[in-house]
N, C-alpha and C. Protein backbone atom coordinates (compact mmCIF):
# COMPACT_ATOMS: atom_id res chain seq x y z
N UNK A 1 10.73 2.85 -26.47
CA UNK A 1 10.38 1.77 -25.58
C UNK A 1 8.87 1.81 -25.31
N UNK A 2 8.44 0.68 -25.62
CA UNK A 2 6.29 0.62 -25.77
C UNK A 2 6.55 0.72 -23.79
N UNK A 3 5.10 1.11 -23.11
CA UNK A 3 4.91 0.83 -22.13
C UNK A 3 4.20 0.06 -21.89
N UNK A 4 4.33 -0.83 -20.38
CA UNK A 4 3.50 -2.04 -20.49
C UNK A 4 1.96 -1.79 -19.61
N UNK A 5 1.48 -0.81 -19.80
CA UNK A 5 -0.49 -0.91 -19.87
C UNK A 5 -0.88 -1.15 -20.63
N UNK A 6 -2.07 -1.61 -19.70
CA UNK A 6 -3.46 -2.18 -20.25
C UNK A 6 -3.45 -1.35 -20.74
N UNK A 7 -4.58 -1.13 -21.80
CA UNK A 7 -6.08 -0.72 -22.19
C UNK A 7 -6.84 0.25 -21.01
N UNK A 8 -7.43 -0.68 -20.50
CA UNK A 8 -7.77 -0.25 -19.19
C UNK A 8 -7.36 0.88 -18.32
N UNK A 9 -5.98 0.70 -17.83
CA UNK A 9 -5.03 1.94 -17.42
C UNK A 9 -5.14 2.65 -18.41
N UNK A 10 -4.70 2.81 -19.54
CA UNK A 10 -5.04 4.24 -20.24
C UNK A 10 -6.15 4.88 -20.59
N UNK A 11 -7.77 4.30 -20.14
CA UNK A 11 -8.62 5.09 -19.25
C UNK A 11 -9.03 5.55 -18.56
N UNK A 12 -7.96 4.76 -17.71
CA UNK A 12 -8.47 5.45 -16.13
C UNK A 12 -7.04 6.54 -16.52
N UNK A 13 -5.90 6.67 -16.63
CA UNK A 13 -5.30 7.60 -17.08
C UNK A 13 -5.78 9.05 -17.63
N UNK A 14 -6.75 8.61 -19.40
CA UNK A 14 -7.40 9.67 -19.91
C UNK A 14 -8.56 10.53 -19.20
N UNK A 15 -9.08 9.55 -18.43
CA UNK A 15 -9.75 10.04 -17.17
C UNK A 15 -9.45 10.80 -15.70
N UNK A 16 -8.48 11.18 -15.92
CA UNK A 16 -7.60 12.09 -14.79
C UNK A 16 -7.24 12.94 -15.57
N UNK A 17 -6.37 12.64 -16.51
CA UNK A 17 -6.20 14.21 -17.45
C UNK A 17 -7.39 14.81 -17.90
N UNK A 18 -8.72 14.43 -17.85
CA UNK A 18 -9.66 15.19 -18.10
C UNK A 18 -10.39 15.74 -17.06
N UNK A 19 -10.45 15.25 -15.79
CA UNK A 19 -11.15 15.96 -14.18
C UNK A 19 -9.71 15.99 -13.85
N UNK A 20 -8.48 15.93 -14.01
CA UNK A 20 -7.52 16.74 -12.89
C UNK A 20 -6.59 17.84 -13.29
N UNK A 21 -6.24 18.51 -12.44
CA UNK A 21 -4.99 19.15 -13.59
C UNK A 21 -3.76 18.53 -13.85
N UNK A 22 -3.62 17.28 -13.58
CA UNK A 22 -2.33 16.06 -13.85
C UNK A 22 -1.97 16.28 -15.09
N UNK A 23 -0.69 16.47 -15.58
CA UNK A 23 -0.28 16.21 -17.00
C UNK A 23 -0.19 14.56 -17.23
N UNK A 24 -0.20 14.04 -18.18
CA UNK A 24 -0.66 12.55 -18.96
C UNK A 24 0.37 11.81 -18.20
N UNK A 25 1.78 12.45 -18.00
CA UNK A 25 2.75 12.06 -17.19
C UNK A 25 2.67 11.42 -16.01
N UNK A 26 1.89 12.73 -14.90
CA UNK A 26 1.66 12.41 -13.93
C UNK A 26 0.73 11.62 -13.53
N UNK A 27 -0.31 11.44 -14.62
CA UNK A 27 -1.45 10.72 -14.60
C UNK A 27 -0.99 9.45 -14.64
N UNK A 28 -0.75 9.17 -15.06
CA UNK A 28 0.20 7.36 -15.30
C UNK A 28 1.00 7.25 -14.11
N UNK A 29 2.06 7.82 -13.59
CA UNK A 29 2.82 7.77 -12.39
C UNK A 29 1.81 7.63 -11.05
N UNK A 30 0.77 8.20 -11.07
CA UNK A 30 -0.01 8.54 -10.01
C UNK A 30 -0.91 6.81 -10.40
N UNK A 31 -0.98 6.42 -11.40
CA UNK A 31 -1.97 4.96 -11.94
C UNK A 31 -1.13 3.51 -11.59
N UNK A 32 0.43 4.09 -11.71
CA UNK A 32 0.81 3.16 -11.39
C UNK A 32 1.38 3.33 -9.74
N UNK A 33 1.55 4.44 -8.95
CA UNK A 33 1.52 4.16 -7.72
C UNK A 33 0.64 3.26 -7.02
N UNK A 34 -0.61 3.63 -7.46
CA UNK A 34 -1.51 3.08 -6.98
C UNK A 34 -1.82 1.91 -6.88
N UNK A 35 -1.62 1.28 -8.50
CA UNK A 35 -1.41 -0.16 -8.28
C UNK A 35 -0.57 -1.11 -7.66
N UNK A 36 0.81 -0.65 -7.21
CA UNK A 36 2.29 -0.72 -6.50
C UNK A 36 1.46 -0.99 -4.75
N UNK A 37 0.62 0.39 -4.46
CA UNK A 37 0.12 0.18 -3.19
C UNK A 37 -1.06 -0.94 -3.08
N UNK A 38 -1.60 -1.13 -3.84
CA UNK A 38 -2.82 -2.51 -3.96
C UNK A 38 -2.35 -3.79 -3.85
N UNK A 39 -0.98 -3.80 -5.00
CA UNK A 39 -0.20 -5.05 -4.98
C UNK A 39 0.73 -5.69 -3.04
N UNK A 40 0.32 -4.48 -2.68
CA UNK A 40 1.21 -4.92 -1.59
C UNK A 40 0.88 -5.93 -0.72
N UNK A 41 1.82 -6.89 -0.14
CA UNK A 41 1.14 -7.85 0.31
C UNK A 41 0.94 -7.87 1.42
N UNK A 42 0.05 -8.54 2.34
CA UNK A 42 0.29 -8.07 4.07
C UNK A 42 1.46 -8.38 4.81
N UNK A 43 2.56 -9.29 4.34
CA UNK A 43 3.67 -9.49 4.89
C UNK A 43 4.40 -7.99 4.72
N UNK A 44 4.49 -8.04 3.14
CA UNK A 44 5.34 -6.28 2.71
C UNK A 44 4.88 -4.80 3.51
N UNK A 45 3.28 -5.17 4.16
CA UNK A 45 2.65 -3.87 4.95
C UNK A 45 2.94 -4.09 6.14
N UNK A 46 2.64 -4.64 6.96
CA UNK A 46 3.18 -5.19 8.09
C UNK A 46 4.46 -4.55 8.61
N UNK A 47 5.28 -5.28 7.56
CA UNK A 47 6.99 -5.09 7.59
C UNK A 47 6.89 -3.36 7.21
N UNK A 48 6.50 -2.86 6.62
CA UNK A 48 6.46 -1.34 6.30
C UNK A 48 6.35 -1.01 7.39
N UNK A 49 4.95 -0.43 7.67
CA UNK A 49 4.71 -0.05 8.77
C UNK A 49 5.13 0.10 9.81
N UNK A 50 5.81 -1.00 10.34
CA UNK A 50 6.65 -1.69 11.26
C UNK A 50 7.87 -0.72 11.53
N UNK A 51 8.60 -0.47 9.97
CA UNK A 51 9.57 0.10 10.17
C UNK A 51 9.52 1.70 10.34
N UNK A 52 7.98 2.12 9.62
CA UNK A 52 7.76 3.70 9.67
C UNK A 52 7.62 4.09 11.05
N UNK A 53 6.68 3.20 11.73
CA UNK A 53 6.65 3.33 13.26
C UNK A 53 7.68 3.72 14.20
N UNK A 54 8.65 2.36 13.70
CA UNK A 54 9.70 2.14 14.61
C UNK A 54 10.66 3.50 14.22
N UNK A 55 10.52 4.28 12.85
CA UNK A 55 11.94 5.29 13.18
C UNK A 55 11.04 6.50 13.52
N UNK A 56 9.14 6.74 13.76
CA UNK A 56 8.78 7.72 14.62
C UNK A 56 9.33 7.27 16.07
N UNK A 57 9.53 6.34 16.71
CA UNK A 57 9.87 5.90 17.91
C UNK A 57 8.90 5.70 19.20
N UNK A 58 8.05 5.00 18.08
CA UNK A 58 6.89 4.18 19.13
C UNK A 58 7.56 2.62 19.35
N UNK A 59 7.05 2.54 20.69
CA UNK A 59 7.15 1.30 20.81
C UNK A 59 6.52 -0.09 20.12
N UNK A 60 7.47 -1.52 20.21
CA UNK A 60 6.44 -2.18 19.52
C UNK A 60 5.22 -2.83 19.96
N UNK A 61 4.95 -2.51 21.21
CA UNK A 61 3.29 -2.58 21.60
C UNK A 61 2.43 -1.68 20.91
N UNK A 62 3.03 -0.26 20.88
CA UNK A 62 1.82 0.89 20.23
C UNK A 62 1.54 0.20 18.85
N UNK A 63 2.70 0.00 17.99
CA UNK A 63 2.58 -0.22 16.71
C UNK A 63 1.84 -1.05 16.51
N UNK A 64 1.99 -2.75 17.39
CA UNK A 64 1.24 -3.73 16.84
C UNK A 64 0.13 -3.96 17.36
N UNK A 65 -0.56 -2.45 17.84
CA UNK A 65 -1.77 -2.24 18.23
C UNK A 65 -1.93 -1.44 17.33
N UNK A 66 -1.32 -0.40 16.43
CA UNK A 66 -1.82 0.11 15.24
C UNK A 66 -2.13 -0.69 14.31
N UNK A 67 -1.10 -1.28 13.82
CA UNK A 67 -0.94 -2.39 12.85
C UNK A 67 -2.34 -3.07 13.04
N UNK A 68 -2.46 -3.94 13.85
CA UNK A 68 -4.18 -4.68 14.22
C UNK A 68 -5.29 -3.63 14.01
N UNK A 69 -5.29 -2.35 14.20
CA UNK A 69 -6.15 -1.57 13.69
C UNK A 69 -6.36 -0.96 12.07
N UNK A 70 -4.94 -0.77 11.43
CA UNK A 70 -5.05 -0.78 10.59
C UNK A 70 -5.40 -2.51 8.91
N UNK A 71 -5.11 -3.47 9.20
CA UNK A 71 -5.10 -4.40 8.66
C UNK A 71 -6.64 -4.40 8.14
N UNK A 72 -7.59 -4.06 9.08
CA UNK A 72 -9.14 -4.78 8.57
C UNK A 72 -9.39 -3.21 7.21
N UNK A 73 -8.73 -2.33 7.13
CA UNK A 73 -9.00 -1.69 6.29
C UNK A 73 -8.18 -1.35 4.83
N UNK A 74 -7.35 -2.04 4.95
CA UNK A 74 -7.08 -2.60 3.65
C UNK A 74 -7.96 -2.75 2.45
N UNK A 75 -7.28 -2.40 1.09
CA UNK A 75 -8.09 -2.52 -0.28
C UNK A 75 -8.47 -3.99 0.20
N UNK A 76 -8.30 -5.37 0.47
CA UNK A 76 -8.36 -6.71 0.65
C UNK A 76 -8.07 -6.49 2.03
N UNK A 77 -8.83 -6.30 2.72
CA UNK A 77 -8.37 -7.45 4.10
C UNK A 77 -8.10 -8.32 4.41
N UNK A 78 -6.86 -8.63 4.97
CA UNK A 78 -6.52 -10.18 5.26
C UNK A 78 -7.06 -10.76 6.00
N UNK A 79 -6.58 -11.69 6.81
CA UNK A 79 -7.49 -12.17 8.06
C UNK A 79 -6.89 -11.81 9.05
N UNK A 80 -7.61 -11.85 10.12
CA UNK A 80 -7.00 -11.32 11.46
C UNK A 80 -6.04 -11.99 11.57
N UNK A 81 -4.95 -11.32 12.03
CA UNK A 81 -3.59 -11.50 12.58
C UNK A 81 -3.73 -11.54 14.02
N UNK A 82 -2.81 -12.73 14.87
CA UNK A 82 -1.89 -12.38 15.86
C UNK A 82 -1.06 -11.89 16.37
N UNK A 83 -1.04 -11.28 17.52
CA UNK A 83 0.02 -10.19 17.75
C UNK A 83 1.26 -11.82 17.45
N UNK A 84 1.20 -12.71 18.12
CA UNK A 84 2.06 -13.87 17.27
C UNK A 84 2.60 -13.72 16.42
N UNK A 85 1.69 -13.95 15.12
CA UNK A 85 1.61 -13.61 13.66
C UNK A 85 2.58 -12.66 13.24
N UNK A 86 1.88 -11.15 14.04
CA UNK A 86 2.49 -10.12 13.53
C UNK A 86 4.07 -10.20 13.81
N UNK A 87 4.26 -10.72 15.27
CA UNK A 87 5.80 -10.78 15.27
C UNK A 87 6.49 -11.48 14.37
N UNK A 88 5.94 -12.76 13.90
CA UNK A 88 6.66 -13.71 13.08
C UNK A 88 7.05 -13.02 11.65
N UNK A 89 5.70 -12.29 11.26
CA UNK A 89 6.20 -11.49 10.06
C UNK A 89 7.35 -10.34 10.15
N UNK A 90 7.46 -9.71 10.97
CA UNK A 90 8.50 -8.77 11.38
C UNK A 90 10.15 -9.19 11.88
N UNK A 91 9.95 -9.77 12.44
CA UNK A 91 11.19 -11.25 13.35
C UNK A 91 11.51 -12.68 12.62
N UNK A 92 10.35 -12.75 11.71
CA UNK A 92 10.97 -14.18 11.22
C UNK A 92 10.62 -15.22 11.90
């Protein structure tokens, strides 16, 4: 079964097996986590978060005062959210 990378990915790949001690394996697993976490969208982070929070057992004031702190540092920042917003994404 071919795998589906770029070009590209299998330099930045060959480039970890050469500065890390990653086997070629892990190097790719670790290339494509990464892209998995980039792809994420702010609805899908939001909603994450949301739920990692909620089973440490913060309330949802702490959180969607984390959440608003965390958003502007994102690979892409979205735009500022409302605590509104944020509920609608979480609640629907």
């Amino acid at each position: 079964m071919l795998e589906a990378r770029t070009p590209v990915h299998e330099d930045l790949i060959d480039h970890l097996v050469r500065t890390t001690p990653l086997q070629r394996g892990e190097a790719a697993r670790v290339v494509l986590d990464v892209l998995a976490y980039f792809d994420e969208t702010t609805t899908e982070f939001v909603r994450r978060r949301h739920r990692e929070m909620q089973a440490k057992g913060l309330t949802n004031a702490e959180i969607f005062d984390r959440i608003t702190e965390e958003l502007p540092h994102r690979a892409v920042a979205p735009p500022e959210l409302s605590l509104r917003q944020l509920r609608r994404i979480v609640y629907g």
